[in-house]
N, C-alpha and C. Protein backbone atom coordinates (compact mmCIF):
# COMPACT_ATOMS: atom_id res chain seq x y z
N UNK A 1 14.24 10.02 122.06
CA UNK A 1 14.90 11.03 121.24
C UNK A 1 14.56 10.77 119.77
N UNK A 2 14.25 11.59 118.96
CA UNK A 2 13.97 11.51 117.69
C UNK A 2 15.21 12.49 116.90
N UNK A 3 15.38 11.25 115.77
CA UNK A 3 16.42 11.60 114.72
C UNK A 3 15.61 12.27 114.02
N UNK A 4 16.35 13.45 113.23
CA UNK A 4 16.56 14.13 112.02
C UNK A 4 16.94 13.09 110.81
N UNK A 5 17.08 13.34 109.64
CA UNK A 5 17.63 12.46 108.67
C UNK A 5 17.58 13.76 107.98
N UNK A 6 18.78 14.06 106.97
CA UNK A 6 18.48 15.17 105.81
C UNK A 6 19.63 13.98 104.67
N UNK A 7 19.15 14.56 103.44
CA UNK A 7 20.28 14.37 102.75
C UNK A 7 20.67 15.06 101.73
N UNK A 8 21.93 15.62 101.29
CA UNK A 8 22.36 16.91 100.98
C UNK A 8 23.13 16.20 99.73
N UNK A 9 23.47 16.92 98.36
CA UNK A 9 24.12 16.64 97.74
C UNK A 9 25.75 17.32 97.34
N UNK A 10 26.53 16.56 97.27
CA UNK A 10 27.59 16.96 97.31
C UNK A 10 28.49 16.58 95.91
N UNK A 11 28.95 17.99 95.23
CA UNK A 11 29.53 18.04 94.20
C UNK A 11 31.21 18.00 93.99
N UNK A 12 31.89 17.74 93.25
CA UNK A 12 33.24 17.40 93.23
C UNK A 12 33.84 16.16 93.95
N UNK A 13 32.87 15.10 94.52
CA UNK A 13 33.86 13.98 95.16
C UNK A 13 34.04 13.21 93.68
N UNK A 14 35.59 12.44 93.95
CA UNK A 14 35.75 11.41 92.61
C UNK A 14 36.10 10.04 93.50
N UNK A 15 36.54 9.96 94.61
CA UNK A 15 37.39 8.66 95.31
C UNK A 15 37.06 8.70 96.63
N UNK A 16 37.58 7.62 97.39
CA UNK A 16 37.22 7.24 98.53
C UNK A 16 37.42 8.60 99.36
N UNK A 17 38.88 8.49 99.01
CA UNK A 17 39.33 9.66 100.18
C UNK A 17 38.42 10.78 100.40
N UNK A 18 38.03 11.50 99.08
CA UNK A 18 36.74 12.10 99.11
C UNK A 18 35.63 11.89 100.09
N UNK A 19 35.44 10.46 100.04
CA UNK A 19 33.82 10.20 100.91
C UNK A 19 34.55 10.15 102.00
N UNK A 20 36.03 10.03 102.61
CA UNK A 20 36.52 9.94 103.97
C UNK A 20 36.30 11.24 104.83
N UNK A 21 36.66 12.42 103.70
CA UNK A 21 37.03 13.32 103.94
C UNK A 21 35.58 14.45 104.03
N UNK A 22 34.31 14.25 103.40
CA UNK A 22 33.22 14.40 103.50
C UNK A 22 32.58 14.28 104.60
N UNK A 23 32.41 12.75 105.20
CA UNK A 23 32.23 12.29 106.46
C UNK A 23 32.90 12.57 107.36
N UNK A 24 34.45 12.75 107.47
CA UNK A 24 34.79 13.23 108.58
C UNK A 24 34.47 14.44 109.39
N UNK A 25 34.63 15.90 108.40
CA UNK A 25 34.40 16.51 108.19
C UNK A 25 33.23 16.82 108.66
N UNK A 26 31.84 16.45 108.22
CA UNK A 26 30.46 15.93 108.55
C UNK A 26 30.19 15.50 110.07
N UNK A 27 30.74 14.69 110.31
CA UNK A 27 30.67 14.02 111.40
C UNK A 27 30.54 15.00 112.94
N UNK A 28 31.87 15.89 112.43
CA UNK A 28 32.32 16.78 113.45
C UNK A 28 31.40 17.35 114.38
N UNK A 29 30.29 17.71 113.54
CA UNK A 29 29.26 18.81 113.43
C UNK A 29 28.70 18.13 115.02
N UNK A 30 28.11 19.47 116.05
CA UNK A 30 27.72 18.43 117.15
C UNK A 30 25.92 17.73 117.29
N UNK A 31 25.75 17.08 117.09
CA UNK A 31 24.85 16.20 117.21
C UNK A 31 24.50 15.41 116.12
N UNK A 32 25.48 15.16 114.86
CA UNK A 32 25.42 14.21 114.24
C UNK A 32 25.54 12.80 114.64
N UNK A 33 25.03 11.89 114.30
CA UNK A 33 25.01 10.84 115.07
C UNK A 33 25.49 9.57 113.66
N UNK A 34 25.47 10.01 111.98
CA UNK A 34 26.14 8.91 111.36
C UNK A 34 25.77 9.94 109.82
N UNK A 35 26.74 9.35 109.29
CA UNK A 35 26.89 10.49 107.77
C UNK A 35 27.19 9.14 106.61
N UNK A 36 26.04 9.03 106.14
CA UNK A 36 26.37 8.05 104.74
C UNK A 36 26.94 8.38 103.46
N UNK A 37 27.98 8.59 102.95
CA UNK A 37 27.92 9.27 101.75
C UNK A 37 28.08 8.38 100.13
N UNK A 38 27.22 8.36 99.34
CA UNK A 38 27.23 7.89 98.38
C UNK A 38 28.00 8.05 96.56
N UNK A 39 29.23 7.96 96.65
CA UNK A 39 30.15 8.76 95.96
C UNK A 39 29.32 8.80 94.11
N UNK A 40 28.78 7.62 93.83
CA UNK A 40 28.47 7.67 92.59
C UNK A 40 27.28 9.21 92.35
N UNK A 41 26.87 8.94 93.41
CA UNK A 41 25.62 10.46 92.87
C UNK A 41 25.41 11.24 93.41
N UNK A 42 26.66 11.57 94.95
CA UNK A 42 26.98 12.74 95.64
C UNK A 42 25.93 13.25 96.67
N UNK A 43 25.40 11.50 96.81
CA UNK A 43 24.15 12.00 98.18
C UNK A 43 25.05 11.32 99.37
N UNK A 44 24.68 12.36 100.51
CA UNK A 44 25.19 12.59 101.91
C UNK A 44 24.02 12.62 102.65
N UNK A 45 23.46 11.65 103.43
CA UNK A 45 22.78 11.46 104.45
C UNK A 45 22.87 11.47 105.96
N UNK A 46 22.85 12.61 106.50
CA UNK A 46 23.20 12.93 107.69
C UNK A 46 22.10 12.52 108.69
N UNK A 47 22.26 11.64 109.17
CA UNK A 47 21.57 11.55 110.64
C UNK A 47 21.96 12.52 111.82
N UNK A 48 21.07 12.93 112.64
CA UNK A 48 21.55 13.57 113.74
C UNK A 48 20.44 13.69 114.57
N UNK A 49 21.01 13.94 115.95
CA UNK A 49 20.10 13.84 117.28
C UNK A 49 19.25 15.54 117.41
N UNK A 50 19.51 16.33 116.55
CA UNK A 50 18.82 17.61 116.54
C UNK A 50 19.21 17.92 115.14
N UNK A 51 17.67 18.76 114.89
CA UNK A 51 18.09 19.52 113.41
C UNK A 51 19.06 20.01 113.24
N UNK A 52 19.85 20.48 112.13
CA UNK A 52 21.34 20.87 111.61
C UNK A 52 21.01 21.78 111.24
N UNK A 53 21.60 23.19 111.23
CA UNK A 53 21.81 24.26 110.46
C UNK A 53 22.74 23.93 109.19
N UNK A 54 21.76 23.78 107.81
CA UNK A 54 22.05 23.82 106.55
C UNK A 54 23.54 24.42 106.23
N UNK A 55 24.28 25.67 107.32
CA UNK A 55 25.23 26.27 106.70
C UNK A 55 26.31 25.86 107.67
N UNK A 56 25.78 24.84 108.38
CA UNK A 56 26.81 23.93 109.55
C UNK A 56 27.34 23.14 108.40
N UNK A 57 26.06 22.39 107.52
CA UNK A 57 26.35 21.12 106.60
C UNK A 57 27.86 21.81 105.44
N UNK A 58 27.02 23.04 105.46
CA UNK A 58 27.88 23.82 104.05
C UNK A 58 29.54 23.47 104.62
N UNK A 59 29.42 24.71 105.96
CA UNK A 59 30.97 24.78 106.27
C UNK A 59 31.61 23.48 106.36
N UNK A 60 31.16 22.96 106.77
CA UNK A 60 31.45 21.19 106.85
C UNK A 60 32.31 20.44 105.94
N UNK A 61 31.01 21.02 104.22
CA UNK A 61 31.56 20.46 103.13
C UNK A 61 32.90 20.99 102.60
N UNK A 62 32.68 22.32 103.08
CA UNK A 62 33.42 23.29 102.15
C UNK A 62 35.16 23.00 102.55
N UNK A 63 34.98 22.78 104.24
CA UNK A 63 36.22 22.56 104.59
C UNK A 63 36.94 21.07 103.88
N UNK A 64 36.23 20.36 103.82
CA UNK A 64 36.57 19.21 103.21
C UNK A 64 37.38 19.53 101.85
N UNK A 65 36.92 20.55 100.84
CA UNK A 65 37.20 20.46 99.90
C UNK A 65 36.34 20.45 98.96
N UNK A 66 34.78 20.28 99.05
CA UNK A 66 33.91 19.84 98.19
C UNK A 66 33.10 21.13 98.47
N UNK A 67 31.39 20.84 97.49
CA UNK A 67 30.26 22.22 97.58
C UNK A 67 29.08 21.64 97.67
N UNK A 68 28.30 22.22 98.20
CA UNK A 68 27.18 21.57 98.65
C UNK A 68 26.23 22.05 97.52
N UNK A 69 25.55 21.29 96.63
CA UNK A 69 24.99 21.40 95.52
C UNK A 69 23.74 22.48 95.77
């Protein structure tokens, strides 16, 4: 099986809960397989077992609270 890797930037996180709430959020999506998120410069690295629809990532973010740059 071959991974995907994308990584998406994400605007408005300030705190953890943020990157909790990013990743969880993220995670959901089905065939993600691990979501890194890097709070200082708002990169989100999504691994997954099949390509992602870009507006999967969006709704994802959006529900969280945040925007996908």
């Amino acid at each position: 099986m071959t991974m995907q890797t994308e990584t998406y930037t994400v605007t408005g996180m300030t705190c953890g809960h943020c990157v909790a709430s990013v990743t969880e959020e993220i995670s959901e999506i089905p065939g993600v397989e691990s979501v890194d998120v890097v709070l200082d410069s708002g990169a989100v690295t999504v691994t997954s077992s099949q390509p992602l629809e870009q507006q999967a990532v969006r709704a994802a973010v959006e529900e969280a609270g945040y925007q996908l740059a």
